[in-house]
Protein backbone atom coordinates (compact mmCIF):
# COMPACT_ATOMS: atom_id res chain seq x y z
CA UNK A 1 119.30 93.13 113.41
CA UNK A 2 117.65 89.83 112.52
CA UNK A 3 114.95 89.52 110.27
CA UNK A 4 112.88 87.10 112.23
CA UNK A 5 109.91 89.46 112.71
CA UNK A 6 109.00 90.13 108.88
CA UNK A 7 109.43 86.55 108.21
CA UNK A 8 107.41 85.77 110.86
CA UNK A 9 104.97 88.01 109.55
CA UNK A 10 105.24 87.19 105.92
CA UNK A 11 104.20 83.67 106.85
CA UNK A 12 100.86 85.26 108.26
CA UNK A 13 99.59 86.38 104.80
CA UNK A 14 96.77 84.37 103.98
CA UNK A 15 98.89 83.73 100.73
CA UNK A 16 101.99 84.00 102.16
CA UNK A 17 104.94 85.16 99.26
CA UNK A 18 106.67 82.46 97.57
CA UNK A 19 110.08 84.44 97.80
CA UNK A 20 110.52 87.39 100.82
CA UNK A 21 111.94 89.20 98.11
CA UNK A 22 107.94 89.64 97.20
CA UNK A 23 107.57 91.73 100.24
CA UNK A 24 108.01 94.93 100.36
CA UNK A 25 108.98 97.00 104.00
CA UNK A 26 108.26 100.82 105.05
CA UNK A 27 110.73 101.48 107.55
CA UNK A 28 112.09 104.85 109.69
CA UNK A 29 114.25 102.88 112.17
CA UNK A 30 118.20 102.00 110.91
CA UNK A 31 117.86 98.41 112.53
CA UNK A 32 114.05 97.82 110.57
CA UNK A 33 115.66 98.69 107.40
CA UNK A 34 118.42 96.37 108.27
CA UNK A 35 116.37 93.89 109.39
CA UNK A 36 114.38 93.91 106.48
CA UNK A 37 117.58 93.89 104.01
CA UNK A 38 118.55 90.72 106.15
CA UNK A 39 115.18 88.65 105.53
CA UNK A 40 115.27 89.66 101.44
CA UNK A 41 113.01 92.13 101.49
CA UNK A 42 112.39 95.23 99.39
CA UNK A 43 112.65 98.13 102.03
CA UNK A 44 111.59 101.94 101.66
CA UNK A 45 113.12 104.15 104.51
CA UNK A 46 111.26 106.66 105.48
CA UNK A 47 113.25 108.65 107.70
CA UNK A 48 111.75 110.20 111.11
CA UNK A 49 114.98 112.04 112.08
CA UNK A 50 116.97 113.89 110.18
CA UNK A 51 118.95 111.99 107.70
CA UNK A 52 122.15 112.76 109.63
CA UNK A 53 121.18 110.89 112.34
CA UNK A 54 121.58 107.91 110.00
CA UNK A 55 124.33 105.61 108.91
CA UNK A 56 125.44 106.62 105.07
CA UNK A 57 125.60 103.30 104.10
CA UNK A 58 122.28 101.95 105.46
CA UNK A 59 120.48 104.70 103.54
CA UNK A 60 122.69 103.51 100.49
CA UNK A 61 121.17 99.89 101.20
CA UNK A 62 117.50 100.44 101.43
CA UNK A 63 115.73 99.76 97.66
CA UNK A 64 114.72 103.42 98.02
CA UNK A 65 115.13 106.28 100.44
CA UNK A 66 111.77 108.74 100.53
CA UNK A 67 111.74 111.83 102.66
CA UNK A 68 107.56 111.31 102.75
CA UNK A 69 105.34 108.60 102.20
CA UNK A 70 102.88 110.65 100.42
CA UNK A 71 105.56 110.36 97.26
CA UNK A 72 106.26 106.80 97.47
CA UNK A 73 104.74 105.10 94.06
CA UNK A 74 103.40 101.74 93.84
CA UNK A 75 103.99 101.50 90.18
CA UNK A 76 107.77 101.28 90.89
CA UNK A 77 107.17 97.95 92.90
CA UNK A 78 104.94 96.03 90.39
CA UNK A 79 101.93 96.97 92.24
CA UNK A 80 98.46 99.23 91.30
CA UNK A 81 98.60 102.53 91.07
CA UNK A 82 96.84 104.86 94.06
CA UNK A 83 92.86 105.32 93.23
CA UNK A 84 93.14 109.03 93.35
CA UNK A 85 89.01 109.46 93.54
């Protein structure tokens, strides 16, 4: 999978990152997470299917594997925590 899309869209940013490893990608789909991976990104895969449906050693790859995006943590990444009001 190439990883021409999220650079493209990286550069789109009105301050676009100074590394793509400042980027960080939600992904469900095997090629987006690899796609991702191949541009330097941080991905989080978020699987759709079940996580047999997946290759072992994508899921291995991503920079973290959540079963829902309601427990992914911004903290983790460097980045403010949720407002919770």
């Amino acid at each position: 999978p190439a990883p021409d899309i999220f650079l493209a869209c990286a550069e789109k940013f009105r301050r676009p990152p100074l590394s793509p490893s400042q980027c960080l990608v939600f992904e469900d789909a095997e090629n987006g997470v690899l796609a991702g991976l191949a541009a330097g990104m941080k991905v989080v895969f978020v699987p759709s299917l079940p996580l047999s449906a997946y290759s072992p050693e994508m899921i291995q790859r991503a920079t973290l594997h959540l079963d829902s995006l309601a427990k992914f943590d911004p903290v983790q990444f460097g980045l403010p925590p949720f407002d919770d009001h």
